[in-house]
Protein backbone atom coordinates (compact mmCIF):
# COMPACT_ATOMS: atom_id res chain seq x y z
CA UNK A 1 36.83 20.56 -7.69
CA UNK A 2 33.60 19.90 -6.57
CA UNK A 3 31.03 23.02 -6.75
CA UNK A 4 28.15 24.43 -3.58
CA UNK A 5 26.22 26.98 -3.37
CA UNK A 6 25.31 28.59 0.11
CA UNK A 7 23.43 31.68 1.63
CA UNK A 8 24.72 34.43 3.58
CA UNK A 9 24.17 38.12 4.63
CA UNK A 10 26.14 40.98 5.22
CA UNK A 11 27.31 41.77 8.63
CA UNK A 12 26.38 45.80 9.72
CA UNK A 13 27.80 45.05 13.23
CA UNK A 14 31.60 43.89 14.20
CA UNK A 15 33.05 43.13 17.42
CA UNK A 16 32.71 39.94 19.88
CA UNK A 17 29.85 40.58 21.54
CA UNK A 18 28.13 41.27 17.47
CA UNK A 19 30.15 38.20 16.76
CA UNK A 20 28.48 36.36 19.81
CA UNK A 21 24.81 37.54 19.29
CA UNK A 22 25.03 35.95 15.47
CA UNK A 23 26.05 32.86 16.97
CA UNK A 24 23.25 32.74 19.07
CA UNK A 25 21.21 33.14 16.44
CA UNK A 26 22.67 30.34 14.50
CA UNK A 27 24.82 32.45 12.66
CA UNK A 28 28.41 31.97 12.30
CA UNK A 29 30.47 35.56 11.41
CA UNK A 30 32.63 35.32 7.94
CA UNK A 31 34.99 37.27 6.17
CA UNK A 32 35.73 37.19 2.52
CA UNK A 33 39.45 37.81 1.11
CA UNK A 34 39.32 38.96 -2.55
CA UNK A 35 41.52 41.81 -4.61
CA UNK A 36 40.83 44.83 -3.26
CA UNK A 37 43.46 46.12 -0.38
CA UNK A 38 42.67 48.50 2.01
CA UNK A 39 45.17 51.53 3.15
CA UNK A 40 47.76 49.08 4.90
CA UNK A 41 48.52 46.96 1.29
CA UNK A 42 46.78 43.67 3.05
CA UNK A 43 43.70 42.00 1.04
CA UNK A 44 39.97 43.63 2.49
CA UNK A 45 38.03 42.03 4.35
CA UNK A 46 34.17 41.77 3.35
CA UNK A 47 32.18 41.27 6.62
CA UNK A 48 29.46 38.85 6.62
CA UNK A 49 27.52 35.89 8.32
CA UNK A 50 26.36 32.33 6.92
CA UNK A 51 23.84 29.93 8.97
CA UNK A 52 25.08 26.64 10.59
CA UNK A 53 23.18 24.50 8.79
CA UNK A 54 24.67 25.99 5.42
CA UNK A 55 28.17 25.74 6.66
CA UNK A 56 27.79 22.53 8.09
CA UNK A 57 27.91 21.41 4.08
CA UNK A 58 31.22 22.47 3.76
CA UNK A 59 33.05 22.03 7.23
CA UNK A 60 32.22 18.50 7.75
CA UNK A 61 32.97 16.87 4.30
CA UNK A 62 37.01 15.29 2.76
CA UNK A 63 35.65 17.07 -0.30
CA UNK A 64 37.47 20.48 -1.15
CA UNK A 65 34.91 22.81 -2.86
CA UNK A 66 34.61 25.87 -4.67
CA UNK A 67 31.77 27.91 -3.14
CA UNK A 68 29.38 29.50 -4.59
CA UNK A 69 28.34 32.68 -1.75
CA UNK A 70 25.16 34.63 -2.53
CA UNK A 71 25.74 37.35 0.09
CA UNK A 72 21.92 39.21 -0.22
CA UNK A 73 21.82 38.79 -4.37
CA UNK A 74 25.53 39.48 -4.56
CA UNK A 75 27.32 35.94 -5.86
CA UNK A 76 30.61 35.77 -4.51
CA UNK A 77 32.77 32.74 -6.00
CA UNK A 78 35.55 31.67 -3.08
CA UNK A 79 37.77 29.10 -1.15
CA UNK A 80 37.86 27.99 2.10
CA UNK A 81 40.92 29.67 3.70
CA UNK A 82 40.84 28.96 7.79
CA UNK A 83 37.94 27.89 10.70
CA UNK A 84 38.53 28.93 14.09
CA UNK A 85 36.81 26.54 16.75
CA UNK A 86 36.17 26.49 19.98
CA UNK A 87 38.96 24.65 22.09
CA UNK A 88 36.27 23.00 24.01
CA UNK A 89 33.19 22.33 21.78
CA UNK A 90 34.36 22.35 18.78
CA UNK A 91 32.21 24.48 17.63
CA UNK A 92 33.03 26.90 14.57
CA UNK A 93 33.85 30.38 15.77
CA UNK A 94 34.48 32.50 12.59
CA UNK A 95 35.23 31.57 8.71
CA UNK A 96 37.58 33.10 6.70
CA UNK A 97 37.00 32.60 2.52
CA UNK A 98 39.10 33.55 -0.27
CA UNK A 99 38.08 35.02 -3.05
CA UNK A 100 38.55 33.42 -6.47
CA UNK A 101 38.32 34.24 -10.48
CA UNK A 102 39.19 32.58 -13.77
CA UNK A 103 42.32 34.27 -14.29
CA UNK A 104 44.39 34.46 -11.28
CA UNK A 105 46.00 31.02 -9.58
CA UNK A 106 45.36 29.98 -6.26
CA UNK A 107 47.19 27.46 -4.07
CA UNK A 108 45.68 24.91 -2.12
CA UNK A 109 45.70 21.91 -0.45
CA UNK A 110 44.60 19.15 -2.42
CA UNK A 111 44.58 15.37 -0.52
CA UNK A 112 46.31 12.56 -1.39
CA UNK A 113 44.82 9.19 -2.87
CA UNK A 114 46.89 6.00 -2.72
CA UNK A 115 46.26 4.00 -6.03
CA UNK A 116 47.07 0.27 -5.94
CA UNK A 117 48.48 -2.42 -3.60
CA UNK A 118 52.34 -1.99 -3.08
CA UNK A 119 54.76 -4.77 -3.38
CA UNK A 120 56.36 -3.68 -0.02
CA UNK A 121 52.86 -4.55 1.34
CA UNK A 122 52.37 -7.77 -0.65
CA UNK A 123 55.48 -8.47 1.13
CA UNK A 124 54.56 -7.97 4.62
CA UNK A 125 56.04 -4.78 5.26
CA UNK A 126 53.53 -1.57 6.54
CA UNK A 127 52.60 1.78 4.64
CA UNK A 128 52.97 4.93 6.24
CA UNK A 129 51.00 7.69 4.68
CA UNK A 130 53.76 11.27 5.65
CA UNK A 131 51.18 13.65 4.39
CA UNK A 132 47.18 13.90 3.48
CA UNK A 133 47.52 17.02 1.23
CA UNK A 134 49.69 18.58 -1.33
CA UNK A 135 49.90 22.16 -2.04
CA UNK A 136 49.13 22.79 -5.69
CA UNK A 137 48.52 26.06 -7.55
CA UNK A 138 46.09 26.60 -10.62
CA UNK A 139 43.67 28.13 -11.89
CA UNK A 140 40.69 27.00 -9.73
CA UNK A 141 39.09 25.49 -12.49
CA UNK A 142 42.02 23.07 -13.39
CA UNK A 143 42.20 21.64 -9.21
CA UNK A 144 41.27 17.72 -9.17
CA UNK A 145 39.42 16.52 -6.11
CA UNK A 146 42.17 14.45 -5.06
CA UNK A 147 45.96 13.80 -6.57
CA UNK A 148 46.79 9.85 -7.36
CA UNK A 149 49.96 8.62 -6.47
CA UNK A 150 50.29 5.11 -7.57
CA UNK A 151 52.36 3.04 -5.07
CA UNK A 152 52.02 -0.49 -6.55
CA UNK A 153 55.77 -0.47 -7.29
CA UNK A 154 57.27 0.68 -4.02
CA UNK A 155 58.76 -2.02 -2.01
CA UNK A 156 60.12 -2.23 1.91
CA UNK A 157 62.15 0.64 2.59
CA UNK A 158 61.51 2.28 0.08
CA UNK A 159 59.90 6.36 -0.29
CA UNK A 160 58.01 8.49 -2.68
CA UNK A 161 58.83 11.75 -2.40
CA UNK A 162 56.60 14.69 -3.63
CA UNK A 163 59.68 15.86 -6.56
CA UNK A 164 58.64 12.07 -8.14
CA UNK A 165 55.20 13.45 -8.80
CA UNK A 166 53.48 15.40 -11.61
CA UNK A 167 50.66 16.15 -12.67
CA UNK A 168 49.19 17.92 -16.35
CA UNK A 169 48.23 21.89 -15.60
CA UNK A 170 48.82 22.09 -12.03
CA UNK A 171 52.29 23.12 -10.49
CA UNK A 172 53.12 21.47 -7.24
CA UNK A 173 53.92 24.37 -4.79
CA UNK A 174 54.88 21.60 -1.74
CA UNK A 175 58.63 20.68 -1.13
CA UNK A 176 60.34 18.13 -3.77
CA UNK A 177 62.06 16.18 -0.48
CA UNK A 178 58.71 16.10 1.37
CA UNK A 179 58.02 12.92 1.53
CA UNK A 180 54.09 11.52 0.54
CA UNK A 181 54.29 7.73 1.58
CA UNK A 182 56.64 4.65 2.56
CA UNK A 183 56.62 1.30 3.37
CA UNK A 184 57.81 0.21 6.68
CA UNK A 185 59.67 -3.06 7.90
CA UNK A 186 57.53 -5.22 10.13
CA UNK A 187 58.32 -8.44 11.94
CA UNK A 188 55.89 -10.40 9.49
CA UNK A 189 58.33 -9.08 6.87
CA UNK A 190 61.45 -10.35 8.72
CA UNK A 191 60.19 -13.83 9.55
CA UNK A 192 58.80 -14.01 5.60
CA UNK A 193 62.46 -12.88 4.62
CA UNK A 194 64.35 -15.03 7.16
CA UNK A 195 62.29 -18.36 5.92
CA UNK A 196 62.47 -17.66 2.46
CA UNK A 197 66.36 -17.44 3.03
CA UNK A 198 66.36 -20.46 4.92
CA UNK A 199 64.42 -22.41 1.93
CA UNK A 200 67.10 -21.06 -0.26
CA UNK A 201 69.50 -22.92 1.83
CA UNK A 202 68.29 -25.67 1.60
């Protein structure tokens, strides 16, 4: 996994109107999820904020990253976990992180990457991509940028299904029957097979 590094400070005041005085500032309110639980058993929230412009690096990229947060001096290492936005603008609301370390395994989304032309395409038919990501969990060291699935064997009508796949130090936390990618029937495919028949034929 790629690696950034961005600025924050800690948040003194919570609430929405707080929330919406930071954001007029630029500001966009964060929490960060680590090991520590409060009184009710669920994870602790750490309250803070992180400029636009700094979050900007990590909201509008395909890249997954491991972030680097240095809250005031204090380096925080973390995950993206969730971005509310506003259902007009767009605009990022709040930013939940979780907290990450060398010894515990996290599970996370990791996207898919097609490797190599398929037969069923060479053939006329279409591919359908199912599903971008694939839930994976490792150590956040071990995470690729991407997983490879090569298709150049799969041929019209034909699936691969997430159980086909593996991958060295990661386990695969995403259904086996889920599946990633197939290749469609299309009329080009049906005229191509009908006049190849009728060549036989003859």
């Amino acid at each position: 996994m790629k690696e950034i590094n961005v600025t924050g400070q800690k948040r003194e005041n919570l609430g929405k109107k707080a929330s919406k005085e930071l954001r007029k500032q630029g500001l966009i309110p964060c929490n960060i999820y680590g090991e520590k639980k409060g009184e009710n058993g669920l994870p602790e929230a750490y309250a803070f904020a992180i400029p636009f412009t700094e979050l900007r690096k990590i909201i509008y990229t395909p890249h997954i990253y491991v972030i680097d947060i240095d809250i005031e001096g204090v380096h925080r290492t973390a995950i993206l976990k969730e971005i509310q936005f506003h259902p007009v603008t767009d605009a990022p609301l709040h930013v939940d992180f979780y907290e990450v370390n060398d010894q515990k395994p996290i599970t996370i989304g990791i996207p898919v990457k097609l490797v190599g032309l398929a037969q069923g395409v060479r053939d006329g038919g279409r591919m359908n991509i199912s599903i971008r990501k694939i839930n994976v969990t490792a150590p956040y060291q071990q995470i690729p940028e991407h997983l490879d699935v090569d298709v150049t064997k799969l041929r019209i009508g034909k699936s691969i299904k997430v159980g086909q796949l593996s991958y060295e130090g990661i386990e695969i936390a995403t259904g086996k029957e889920v599946i990633v990618c197939s290749i469609k029937m299309t009329r080009n495919a049906v005229a191509s097979a009908a006049s190849d028949s009728d060549e036989t034929e003859e």
